[in-house]
C-alpha atoms as a PDB file:
ATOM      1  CA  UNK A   1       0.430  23.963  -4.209  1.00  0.00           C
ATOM      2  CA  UNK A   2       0.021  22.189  -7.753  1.00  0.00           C
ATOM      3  CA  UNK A   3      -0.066  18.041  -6.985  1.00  0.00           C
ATOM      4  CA  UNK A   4      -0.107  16.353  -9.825  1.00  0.00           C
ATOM      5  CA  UNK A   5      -1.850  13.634  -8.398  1.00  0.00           C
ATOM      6  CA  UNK A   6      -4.722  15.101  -7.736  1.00  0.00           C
ATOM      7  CA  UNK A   7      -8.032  14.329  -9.057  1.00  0.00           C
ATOM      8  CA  UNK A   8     -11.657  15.541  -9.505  1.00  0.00           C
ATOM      9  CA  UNK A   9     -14.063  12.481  -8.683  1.00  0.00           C
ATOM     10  CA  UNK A  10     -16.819  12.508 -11.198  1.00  0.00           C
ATOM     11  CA  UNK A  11     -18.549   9.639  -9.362  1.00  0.00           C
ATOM     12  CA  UNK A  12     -18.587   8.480  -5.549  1.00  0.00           C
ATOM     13  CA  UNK A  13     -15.447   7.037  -3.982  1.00  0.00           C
ATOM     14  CA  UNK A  14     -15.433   4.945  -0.767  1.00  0.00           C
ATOM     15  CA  UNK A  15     -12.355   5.360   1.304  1.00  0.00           C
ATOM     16  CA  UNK A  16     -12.892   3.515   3.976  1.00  0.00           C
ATOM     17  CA  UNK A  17     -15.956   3.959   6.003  1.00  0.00           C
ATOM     18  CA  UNK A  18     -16.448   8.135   4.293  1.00  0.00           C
ATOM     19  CA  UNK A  19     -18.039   8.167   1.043  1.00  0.00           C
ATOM     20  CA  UNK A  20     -16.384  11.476  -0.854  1.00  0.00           C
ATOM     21  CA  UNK A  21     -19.171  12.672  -3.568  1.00  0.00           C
ATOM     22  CA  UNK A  22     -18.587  13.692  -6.904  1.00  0.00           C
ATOM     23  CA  UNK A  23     -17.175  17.378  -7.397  1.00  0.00           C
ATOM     24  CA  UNK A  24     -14.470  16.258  -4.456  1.00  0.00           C
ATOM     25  CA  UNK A  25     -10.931  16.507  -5.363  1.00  0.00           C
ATOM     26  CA  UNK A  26      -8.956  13.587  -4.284  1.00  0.00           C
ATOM     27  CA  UNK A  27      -5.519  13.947  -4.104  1.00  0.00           C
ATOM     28  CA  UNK A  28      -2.465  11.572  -2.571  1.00  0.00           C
ATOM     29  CA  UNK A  29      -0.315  12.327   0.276  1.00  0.00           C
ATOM     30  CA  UNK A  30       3.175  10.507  -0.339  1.00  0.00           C
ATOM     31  CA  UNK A  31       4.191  11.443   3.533  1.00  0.00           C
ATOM     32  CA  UNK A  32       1.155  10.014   4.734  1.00  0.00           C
ATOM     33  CA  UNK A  33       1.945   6.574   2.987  1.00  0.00           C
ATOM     34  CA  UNK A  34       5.421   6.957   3.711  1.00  0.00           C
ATOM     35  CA  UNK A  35       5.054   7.084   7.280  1.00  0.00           C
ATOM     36  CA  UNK A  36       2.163   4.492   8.226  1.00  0.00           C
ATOM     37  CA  UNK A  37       3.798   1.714  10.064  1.00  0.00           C
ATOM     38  CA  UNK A  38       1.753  -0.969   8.508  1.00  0.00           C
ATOM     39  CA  UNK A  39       3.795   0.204   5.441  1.00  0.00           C
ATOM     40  CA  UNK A  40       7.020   0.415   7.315  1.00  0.00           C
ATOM     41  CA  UNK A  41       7.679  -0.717  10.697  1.00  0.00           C
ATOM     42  CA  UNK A  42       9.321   2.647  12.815  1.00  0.00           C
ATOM     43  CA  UNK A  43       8.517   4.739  10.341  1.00  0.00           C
ATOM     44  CA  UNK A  44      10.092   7.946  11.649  1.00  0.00           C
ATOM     45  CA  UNK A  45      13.613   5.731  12.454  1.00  0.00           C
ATOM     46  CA  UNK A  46      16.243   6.200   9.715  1.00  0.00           C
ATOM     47  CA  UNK A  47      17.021   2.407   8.209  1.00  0.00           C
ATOM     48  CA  UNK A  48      17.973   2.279   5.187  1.00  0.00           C
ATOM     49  CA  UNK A  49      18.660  -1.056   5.468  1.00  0.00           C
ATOM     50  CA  UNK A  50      14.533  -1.588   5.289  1.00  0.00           C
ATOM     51  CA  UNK A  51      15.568  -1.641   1.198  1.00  0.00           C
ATOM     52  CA  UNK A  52      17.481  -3.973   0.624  1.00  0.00           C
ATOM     53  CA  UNK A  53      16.894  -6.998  -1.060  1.00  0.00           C
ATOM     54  CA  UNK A  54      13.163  -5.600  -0.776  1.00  0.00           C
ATOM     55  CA  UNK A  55      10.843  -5.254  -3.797  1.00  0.00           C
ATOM     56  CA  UNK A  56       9.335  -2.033  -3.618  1.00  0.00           C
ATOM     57  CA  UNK A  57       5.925  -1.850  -4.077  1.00  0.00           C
ATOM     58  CA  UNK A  58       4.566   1.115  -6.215  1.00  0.00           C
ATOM     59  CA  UNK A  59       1.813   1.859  -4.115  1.00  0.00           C
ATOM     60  CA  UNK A  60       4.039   1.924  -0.757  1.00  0.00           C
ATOM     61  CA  UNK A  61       6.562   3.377  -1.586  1.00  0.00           C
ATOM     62  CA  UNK A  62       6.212   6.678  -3.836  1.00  0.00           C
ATOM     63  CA  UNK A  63       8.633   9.603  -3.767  1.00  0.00           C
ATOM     64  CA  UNK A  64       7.402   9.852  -7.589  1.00  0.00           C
ATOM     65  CA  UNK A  65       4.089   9.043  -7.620  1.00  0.00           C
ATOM     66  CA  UNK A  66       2.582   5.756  -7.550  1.00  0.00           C
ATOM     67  CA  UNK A  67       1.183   2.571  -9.029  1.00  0.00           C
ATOM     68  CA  UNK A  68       0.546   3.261 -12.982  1.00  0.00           C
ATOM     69  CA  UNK A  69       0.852   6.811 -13.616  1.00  0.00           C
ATOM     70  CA  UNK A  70       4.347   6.857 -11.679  1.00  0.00           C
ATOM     71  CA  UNK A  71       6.670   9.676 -13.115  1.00  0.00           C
ATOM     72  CA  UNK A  72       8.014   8.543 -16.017  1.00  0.00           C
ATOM     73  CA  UNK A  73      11.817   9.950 -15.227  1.00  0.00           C
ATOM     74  CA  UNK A  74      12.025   7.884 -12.314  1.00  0.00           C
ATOM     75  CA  UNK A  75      14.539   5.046 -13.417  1.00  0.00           C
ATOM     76  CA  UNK A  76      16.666   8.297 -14.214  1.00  0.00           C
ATOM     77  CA  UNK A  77      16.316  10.168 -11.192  1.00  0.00           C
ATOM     78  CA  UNK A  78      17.562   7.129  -9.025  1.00  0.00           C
ATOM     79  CA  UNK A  79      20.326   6.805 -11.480  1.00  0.00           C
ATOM     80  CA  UNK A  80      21.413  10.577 -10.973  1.00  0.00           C
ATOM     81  CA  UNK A  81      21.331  10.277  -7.209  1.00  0.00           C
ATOM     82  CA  UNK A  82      23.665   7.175  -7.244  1.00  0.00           C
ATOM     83  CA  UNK A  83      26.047   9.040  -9.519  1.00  0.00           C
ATOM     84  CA  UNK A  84      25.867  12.240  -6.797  1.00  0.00           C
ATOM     85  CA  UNK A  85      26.440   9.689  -4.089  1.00  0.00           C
ATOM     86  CA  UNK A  86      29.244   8.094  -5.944  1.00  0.00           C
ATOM     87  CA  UNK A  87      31.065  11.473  -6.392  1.00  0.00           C
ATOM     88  CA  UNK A  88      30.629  12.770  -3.251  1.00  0.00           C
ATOM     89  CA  UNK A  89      31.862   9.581  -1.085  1.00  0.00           C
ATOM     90  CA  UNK A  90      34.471   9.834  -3.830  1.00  0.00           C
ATOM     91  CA  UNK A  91      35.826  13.003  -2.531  1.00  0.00           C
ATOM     92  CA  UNK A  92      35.326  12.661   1.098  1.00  0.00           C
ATOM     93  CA  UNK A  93      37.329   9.818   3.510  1.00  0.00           C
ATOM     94  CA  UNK A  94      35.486   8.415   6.335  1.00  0.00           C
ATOM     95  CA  UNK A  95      37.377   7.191   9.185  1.00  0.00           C
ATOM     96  CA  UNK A  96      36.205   4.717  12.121  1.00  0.00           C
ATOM     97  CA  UNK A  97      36.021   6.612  15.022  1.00  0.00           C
ATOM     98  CA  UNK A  98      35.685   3.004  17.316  1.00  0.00           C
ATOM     99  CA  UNK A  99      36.941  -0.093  15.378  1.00  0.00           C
ATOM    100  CA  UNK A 100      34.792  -2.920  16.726  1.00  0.00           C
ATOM    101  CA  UNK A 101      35.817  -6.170  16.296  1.00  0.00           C
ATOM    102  CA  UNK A 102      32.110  -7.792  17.101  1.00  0.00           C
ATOM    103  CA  UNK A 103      30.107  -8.477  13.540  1.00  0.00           C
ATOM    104  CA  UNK A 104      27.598 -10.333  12.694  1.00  0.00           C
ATOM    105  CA  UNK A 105      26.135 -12.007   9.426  1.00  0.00           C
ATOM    106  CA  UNK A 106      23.767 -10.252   7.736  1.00  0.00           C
ATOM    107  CA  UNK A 107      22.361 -12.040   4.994  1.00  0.00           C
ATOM    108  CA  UNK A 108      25.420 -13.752   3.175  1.00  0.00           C
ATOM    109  CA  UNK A 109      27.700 -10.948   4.380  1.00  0.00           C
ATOM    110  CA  UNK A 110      29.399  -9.805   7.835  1.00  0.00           C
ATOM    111  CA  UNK A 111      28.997  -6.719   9.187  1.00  0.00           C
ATOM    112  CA  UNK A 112      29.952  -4.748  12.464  1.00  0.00           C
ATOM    113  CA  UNK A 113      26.894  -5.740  15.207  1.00  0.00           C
ATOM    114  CA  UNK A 114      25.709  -2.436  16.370  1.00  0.00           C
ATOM    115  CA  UNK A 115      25.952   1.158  14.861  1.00  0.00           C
ATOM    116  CA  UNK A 116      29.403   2.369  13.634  1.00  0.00           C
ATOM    117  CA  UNK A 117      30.097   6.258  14.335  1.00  0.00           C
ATOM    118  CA  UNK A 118      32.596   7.059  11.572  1.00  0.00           C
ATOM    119  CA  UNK A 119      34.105  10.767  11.024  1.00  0.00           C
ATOM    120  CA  UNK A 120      34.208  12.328   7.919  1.00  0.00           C
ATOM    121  CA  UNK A 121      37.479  14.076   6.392  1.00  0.00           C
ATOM    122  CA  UNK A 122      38.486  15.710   3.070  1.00  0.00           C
ATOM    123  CA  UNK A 123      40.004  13.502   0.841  1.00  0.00           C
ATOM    124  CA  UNK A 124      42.741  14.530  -1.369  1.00  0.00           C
ATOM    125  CA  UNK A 125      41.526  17.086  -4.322  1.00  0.00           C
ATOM    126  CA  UNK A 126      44.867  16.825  -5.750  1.00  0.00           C
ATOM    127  CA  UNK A 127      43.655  14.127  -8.710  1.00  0.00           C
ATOM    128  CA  UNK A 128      40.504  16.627  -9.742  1.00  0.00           C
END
């Protein structure tokens, strides 16, 4: 498999307490990064909410590479999956399956304390 960061050490490289010689090829691992909990506390738990109002840092966090040499159709990438998203919630209708009436504040906003099962239902395809 072709990883485009990759690359062929032409002169020692300490990583941590190995020494890989010249003639090695180095190459990243973006799941290994992605799932080290000094990076991100429960890794493996799905939070999305670990992003917000956080400033990513490009050598955590790297679905397109990392640091400098980042891909450069990135900014676009994250742009096409918000349109996707957009569309798709725009076509579906998600309805509470328990309405909770405990919230809590969450930053300068309320929201519903505890998770919030919700089901999900065509919406009406008669405006497309």
């Amino acid at each position: 498999m072709f990883n485009s960061s990759a690359r062929l050490l032409t002169q020692p490289l300490a990583v941590g307490e190995y020494t890989l010689p010249p003639g090695t090829i180095a190459a990243s691992c973006s799941y290994l990064v992605h799932t080290r909990p000094d990076n991100y506390p429960a890794p493996f738990k799905f939070d999305p909410q670990r992003f917000i109002d956080a400033k990513l840092d490009p050598y955590r966090w790297v679905p397109f590479g990392g640091g400098i040499r980042r891909c450069v159709g990135m900014a676009f990438a994250l742009y096409e999956m918000k349109v996707v998203i957009a569309s798709l919630l725009h076509m579906i209708k998600l309805q509470p399956v328990d309405v909770r009436l405990e919230s809590q504040l969450q930053g300068t906003f309320f929201a519903p304390a505890g998770d919030v099962k919700v089901r999900v239902a065509a919406a009406s395809l008669s405006a497309y």
